[in-house]
PDB file of N, CA and C in Angstrom:
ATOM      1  N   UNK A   1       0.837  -1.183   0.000  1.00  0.00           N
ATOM      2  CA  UNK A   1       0.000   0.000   0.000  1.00  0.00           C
ATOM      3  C   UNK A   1       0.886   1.252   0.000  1.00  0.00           C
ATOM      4  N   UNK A   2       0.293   2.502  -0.793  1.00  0.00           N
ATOM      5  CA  UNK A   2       1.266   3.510  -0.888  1.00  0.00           C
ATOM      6  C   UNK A   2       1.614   4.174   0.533  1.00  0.00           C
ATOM      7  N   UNK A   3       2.289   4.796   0.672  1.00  0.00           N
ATOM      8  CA  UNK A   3       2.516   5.706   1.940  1.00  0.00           C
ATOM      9  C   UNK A   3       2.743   6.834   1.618  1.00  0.00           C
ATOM     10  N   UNK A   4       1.931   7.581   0.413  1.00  0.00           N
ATOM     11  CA  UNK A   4       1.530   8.909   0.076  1.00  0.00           C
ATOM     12  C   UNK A   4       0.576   9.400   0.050  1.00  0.00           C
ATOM     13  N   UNK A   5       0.087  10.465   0.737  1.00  0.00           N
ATOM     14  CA  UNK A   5      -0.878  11.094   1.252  1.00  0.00           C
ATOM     15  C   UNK A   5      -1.914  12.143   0.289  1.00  0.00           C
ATOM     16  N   UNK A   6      -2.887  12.697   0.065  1.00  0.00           N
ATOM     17  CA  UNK A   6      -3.038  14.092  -0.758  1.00  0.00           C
ATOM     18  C   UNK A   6      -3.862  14.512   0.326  1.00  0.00           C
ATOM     19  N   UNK A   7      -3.405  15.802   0.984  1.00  0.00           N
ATOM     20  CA  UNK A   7      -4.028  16.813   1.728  1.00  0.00           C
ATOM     21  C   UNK A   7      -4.889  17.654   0.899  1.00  0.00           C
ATOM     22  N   UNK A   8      -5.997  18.284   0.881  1.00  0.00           N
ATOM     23  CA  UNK A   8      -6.552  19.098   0.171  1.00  0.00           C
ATOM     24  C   UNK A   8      -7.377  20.085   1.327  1.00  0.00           C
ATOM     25  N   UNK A   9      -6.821  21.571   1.232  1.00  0.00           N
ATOM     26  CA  UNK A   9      -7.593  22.546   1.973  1.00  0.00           C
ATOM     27  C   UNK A   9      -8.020  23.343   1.104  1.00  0.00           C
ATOM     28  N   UNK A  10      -9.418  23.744   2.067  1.00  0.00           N
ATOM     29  CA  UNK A  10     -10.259  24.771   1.216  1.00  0.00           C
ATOM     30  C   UNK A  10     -10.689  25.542   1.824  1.00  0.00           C
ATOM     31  N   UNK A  11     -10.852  26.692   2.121  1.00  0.00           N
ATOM     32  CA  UNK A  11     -11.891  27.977   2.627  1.00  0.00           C
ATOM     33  C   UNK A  11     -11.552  29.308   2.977  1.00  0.00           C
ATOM     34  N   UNK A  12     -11.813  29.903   3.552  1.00  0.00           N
ATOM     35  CA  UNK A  12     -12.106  31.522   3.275  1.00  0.00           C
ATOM     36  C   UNK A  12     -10.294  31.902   3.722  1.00  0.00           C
ATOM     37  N   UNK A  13      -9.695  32.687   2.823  1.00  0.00           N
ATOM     38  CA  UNK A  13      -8.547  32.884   3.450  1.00  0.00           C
ATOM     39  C   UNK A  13      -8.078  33.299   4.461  1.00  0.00           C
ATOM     40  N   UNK A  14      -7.233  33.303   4.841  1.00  0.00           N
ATOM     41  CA  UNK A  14      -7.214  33.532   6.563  1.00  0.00           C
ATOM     42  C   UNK A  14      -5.582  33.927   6.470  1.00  0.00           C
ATOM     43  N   UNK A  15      -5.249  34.411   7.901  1.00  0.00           N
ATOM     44  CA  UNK A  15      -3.297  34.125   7.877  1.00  0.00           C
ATOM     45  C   UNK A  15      -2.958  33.020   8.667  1.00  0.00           C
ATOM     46  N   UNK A  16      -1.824  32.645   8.499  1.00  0.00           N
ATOM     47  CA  UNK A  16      -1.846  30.799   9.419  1.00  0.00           C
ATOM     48  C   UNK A  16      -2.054  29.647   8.866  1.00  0.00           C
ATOM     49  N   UNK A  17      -2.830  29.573   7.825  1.00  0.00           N
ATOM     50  CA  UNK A  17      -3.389  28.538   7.591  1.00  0.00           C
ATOM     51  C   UNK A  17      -2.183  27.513   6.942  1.00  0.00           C
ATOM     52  N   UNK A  18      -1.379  27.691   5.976  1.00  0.00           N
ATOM     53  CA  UNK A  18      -0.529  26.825   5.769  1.00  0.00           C
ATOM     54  C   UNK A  18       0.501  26.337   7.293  1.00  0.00           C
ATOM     55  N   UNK A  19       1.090  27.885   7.774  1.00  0.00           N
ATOM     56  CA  UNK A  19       1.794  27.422   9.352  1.00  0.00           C
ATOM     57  C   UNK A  19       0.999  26.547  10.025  1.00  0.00           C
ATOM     58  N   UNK A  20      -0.430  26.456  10.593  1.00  0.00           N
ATOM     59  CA  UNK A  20      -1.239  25.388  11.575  1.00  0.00           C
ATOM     60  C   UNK A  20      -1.456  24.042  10.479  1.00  0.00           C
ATOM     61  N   UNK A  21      -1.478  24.156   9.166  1.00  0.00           N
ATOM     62  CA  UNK A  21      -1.466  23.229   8.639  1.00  0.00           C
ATOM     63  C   UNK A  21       0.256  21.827   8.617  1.00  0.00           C
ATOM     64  N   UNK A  22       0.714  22.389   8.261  1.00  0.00           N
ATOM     65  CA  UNK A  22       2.500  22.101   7.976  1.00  0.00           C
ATOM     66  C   UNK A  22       2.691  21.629   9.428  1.00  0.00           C
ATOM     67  N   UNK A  23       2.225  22.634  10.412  1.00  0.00           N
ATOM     68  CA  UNK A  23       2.894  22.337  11.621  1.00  0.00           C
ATOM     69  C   UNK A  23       2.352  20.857  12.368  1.00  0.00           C
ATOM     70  N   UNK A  24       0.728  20.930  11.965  1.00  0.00           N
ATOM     71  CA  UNK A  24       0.470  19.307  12.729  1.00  0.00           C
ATOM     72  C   UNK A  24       0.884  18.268  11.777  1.00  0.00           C
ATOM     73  N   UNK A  25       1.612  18.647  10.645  1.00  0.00           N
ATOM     74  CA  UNK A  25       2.296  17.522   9.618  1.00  0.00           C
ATOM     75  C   UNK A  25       3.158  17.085  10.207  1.00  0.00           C
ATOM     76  N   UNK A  26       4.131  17.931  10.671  1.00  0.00           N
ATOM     77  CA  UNK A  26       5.163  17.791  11.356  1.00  0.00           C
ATOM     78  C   UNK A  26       5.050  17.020  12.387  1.00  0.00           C
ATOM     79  N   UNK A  27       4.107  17.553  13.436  1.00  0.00           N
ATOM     80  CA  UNK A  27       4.038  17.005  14.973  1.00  0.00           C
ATOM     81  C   UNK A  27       4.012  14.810  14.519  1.00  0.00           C
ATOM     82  N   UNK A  28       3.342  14.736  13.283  1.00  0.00           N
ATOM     83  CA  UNK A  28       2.793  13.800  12.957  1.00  0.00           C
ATOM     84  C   UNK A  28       3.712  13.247  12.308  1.00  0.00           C
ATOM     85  N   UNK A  29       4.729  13.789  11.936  1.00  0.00           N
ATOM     86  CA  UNK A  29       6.092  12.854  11.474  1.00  0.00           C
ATOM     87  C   UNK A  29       5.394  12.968   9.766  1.00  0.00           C
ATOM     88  N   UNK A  30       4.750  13.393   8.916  1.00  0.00           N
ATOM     89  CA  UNK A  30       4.823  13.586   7.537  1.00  0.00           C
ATOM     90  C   UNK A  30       5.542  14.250   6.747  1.00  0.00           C
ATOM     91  N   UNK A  31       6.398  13.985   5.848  1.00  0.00           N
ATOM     92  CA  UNK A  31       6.881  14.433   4.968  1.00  0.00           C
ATOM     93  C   UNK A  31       6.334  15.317   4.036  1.00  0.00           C
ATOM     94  N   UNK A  32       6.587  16.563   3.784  1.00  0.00           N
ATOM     95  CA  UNK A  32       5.881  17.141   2.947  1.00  0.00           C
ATOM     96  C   UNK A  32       6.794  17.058   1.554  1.00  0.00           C
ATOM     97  N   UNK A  33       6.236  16.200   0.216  1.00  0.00           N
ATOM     98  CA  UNK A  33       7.159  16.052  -0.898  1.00  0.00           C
ATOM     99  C   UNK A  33       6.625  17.232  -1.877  1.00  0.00           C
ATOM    100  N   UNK A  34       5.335  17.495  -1.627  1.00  0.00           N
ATOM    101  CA  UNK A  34       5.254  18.930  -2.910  1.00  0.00           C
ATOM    102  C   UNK A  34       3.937  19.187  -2.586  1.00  0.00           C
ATOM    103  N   UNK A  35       3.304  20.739  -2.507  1.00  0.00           N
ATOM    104  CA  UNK A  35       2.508  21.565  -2.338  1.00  0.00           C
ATOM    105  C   UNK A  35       2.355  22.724  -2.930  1.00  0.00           C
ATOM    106  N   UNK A  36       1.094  22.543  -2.964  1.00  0.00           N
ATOM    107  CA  UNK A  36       0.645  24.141  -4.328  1.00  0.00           C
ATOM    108  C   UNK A  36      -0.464  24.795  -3.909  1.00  0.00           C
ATOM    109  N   UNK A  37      -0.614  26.096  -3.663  1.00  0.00           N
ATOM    110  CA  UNK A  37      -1.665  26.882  -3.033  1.00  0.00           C
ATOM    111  C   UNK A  37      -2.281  27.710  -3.787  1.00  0.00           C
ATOM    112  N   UNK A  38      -3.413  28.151  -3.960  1.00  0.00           N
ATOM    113  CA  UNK A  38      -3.567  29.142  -4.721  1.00  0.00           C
ATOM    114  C   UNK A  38      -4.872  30.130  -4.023  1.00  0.00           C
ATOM    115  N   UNK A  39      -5.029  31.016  -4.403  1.00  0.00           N
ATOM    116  CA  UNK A  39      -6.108  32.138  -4.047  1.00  0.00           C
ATOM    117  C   UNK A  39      -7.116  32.337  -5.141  1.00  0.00           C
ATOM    118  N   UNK A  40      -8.218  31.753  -4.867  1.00  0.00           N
ATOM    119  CA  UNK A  40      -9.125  32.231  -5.800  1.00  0.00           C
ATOM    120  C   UNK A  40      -9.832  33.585  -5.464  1.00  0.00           C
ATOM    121  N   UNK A  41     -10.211  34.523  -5.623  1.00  0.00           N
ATOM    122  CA  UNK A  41     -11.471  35.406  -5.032  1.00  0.00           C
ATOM    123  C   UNK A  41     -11.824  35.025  -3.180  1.00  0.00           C
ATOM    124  N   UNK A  42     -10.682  35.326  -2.831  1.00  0.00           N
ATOM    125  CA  UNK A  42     -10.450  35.143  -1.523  1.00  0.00           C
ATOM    126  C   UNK A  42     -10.685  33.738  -1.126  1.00  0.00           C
ATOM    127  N   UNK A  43     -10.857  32.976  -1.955  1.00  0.00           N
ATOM    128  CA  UNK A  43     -11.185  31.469  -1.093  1.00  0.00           C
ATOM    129  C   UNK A  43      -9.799  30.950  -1.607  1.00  0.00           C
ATOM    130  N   UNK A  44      -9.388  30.384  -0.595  1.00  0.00           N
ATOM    131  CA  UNK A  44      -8.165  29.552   0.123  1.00  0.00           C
ATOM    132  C   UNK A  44      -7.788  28.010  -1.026  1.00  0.00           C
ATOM    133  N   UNK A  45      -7.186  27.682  -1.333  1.00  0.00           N
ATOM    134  CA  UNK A  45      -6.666  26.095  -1.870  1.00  0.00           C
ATOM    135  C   UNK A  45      -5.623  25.958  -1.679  1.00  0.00           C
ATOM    136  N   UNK A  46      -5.113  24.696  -1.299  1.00  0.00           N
ATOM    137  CA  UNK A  46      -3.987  23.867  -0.983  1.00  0.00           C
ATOM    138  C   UNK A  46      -4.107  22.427  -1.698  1.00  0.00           C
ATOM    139  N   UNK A  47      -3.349  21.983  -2.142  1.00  0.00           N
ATOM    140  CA  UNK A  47      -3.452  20.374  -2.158  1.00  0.00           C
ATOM    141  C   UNK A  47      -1.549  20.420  -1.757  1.00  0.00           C
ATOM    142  N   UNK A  48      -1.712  19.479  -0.618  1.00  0.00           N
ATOM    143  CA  UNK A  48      -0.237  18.602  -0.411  1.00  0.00           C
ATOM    144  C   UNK A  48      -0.051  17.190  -0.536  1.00  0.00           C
ATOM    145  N   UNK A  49       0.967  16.712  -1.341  1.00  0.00           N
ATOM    146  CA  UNK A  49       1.468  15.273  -0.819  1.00  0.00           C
ATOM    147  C   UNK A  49       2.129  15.268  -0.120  1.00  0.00           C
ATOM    148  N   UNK A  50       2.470  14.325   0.653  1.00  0.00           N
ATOM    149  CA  UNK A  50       2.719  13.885   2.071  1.00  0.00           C
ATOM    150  C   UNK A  50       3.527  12.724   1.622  1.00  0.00           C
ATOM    151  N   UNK A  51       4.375  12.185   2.932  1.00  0.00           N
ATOM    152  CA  UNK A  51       4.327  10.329   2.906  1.00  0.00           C
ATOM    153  C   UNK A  51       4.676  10.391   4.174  1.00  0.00           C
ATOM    154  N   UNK A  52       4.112   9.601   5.023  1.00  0.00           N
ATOM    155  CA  UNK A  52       3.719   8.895   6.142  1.00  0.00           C
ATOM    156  C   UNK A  52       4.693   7.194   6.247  1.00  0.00           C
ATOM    157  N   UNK A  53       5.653   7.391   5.375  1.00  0.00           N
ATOM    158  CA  UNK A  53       6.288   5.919   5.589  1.00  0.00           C
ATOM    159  C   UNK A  53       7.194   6.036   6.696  1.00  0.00           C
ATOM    160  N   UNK A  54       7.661   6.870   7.411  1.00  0.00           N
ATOM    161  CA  UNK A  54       8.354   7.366   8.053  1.00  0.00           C
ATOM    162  C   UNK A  54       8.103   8.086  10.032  1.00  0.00           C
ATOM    163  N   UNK A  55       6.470   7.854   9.545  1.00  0.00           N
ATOM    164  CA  UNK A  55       5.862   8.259  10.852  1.00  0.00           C
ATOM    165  C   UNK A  55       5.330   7.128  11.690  1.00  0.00           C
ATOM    166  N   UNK A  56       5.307   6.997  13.016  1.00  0.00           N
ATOM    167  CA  UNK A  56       4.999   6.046  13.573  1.00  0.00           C
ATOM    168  C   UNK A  56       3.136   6.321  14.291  1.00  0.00           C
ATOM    169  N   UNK A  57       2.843   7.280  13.294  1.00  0.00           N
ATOM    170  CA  UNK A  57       0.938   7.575  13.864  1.00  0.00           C
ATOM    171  C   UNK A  57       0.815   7.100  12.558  1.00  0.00           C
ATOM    172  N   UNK A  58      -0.880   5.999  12.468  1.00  0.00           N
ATOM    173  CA  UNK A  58      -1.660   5.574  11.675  1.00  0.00           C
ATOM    174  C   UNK A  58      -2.228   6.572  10.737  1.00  0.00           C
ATOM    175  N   UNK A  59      -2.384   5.899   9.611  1.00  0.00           N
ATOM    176  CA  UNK A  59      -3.177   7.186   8.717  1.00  0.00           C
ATOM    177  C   UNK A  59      -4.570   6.958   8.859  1.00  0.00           C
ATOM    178  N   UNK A  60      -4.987   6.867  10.116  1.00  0.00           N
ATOM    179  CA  UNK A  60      -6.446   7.277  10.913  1.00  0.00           C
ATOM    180  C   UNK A  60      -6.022   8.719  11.684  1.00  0.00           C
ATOM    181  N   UNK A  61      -4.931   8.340  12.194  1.00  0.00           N
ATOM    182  CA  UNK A  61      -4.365   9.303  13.522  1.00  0.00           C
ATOM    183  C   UNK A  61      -4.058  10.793  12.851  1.00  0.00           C
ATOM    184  N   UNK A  62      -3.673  10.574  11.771  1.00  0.00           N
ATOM    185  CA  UNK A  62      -3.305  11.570  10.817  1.00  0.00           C
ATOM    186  C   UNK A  62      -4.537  12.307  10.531  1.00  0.00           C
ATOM    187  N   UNK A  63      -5.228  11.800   9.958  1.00  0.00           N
ATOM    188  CA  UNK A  63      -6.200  12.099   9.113  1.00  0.00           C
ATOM    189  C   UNK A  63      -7.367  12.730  10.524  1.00  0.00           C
ATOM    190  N   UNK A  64      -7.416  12.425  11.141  1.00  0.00           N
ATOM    191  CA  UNK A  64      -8.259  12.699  12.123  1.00  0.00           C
ATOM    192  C   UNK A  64      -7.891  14.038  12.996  1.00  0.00           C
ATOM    193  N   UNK A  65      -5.858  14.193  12.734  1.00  0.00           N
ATOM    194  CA  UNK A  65      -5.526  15.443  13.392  1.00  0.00           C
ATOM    195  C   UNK A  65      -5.915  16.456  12.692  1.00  0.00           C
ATOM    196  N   UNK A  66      -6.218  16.036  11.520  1.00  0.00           N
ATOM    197  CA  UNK A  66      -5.768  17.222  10.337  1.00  0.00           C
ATOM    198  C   UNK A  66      -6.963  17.581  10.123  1.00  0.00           C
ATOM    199  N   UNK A  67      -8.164  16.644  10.641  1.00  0.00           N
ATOM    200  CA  UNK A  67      -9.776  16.712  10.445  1.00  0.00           C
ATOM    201  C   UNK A  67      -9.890  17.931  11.255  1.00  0.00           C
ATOM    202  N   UNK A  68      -9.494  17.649  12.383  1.00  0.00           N
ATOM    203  CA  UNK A  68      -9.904  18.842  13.510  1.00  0.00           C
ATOM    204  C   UNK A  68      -8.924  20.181  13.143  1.00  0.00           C
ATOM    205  N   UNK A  69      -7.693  20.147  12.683  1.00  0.00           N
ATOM    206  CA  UNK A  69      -6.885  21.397  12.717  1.00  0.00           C
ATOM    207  C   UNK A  69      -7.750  22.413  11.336  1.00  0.00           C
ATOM    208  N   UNK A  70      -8.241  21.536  10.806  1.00  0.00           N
ATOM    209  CA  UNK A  70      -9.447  22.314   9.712  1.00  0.00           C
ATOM    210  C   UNK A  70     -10.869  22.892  10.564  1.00  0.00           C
ATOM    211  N   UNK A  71     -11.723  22.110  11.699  1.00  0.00           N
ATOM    212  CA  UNK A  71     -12.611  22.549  12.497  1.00  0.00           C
ATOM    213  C   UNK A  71     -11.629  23.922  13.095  1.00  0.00           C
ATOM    214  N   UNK A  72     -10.499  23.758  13.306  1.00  0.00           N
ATOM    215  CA  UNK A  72      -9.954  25.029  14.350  1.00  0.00           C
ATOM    216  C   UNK A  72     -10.235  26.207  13.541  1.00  0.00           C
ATOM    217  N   UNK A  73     -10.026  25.590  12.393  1.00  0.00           N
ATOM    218  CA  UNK A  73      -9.567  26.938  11.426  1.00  0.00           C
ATOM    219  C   UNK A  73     -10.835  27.452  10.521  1.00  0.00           C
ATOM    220  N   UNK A  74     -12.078  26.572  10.640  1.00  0.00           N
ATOM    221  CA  UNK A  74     -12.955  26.617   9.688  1.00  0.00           C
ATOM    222  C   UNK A  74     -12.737  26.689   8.286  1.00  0.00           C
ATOM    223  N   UNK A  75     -12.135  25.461   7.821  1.00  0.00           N
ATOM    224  CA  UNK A  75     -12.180  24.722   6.654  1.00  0.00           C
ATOM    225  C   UNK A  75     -11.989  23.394   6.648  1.00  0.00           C
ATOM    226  N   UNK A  76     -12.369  23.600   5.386  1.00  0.00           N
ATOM    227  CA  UNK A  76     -12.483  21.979   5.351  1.00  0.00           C
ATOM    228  C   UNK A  76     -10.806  21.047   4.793  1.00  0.00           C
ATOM    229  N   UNK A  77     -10.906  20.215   5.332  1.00  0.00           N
ATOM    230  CA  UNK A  77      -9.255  19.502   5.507  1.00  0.00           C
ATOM    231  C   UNK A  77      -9.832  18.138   4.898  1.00  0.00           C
ATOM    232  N   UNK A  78      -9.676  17.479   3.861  1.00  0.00           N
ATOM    233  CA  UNK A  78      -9.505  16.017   2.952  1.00  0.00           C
ATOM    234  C   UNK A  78      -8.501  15.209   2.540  1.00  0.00           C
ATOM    235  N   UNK A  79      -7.866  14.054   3.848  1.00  0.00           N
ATOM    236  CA  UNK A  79      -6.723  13.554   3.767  1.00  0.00           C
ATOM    237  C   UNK A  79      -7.046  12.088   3.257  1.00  0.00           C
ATOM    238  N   UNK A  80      -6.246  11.700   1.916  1.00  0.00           N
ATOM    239  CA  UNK A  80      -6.953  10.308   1.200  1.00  0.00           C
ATOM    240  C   UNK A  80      -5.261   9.862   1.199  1.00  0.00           C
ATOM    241  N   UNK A  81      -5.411   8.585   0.950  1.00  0.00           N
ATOM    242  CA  UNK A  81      -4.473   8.328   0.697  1.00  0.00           C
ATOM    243  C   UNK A  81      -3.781   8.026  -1.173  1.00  0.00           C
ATOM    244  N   UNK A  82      -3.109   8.414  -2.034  1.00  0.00           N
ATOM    245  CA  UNK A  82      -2.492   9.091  -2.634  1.00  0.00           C
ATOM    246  C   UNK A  82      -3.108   7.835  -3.847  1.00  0.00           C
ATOM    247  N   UNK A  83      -3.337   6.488  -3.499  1.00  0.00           N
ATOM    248  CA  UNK A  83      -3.701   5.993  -4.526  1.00  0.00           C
ATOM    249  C   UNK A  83      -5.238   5.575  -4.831  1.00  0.00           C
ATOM    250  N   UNK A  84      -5.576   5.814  -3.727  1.00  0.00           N
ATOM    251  CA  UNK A  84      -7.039   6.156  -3.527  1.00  0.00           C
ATOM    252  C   UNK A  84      -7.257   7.054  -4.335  1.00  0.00           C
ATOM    253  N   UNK A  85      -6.883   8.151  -4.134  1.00  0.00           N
ATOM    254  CA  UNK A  85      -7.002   9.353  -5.510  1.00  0.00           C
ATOM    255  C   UNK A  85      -6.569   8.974  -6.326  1.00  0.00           C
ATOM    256  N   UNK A  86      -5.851   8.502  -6.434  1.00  0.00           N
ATOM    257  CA  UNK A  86      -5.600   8.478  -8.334  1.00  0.00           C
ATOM    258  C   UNK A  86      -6.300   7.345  -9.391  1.00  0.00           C
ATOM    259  N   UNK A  87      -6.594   6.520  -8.144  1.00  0.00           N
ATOM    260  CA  UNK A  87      -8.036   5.735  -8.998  1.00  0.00           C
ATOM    261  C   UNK A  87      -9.304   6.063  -8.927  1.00  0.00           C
ATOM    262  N   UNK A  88      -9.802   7.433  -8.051  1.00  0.00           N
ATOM    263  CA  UNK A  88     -10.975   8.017  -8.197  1.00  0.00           C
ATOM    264  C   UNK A  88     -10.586   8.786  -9.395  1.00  0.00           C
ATOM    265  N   UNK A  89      -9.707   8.839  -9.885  1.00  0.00           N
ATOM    266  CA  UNK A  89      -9.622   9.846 -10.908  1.00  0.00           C
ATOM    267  C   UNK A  89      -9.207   9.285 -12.452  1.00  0.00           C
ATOM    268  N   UNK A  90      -9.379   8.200 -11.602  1.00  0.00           N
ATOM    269  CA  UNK A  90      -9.067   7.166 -13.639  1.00  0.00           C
ATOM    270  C   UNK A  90     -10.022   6.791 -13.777  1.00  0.00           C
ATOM    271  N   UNK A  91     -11.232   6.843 -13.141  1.00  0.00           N
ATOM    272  CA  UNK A  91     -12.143   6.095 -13.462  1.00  0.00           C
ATOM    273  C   UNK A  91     -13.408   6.501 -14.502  1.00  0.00           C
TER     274      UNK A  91
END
C-alpha cells in the first residue's frame, strides 16, 4: 500500500493557515514532498502530498488530526491516501 498522502484545503482565506497546517504535519512525522496553493477570489486552496512511511501515527491518527486542525480553522481539511485518488480519478 502507498505511503503517500493528498491533503486538500479549502476555505475563506485567513493568515496561518498553511503554518497550523504544515505544523500538525510535522508534529505527525509527515513528509511534505510537494505543495501548491492558490487564491481564488479570496477562497483559500492547498493540495499537499505527504508520505507517512516514516511516521509512527496511523493514517487514521493523521487524518483525524488534520480533520480537527481544519474545524480550528474553519475549513475543510480532505486527507486520502495518494492511490485512492488516483483511482478516483481514472475512473
Amino acid at each position: 500500500m502507498s505511503e503517500q498522502i493528498i491533503v486538500t484545503v479549502s476555505g475563506v482565506d485567513k493568515v496561518g493557515i498553511v503554518a497550523r497546517v504544515t505544523t500538525a504535519l510535522a508534529q505527525y512525522e509527515v513528509n511534505i514532498e510537494d505543495i501548491k496553493q492558490t487564491l481564488m477570489q479570496g477562497h483559500f486552496v492547498m493540495f499537499l502530498l505527504g508520505n507517512i512511511e516514516k511516521s509512527k501515527f496511523s493514517f487514521k491518527e493523521i487524518k483525524e488530526a488534520l480533520t480537527s486542525v481544519g474545524a480550528e480553522l474553519g475549513m475543510e481539511i480532505w486527507v486520502q491516501r495518494k492511490e485512492i485518488f488516483d483511482n478516483m480519478h481514472n475512473i
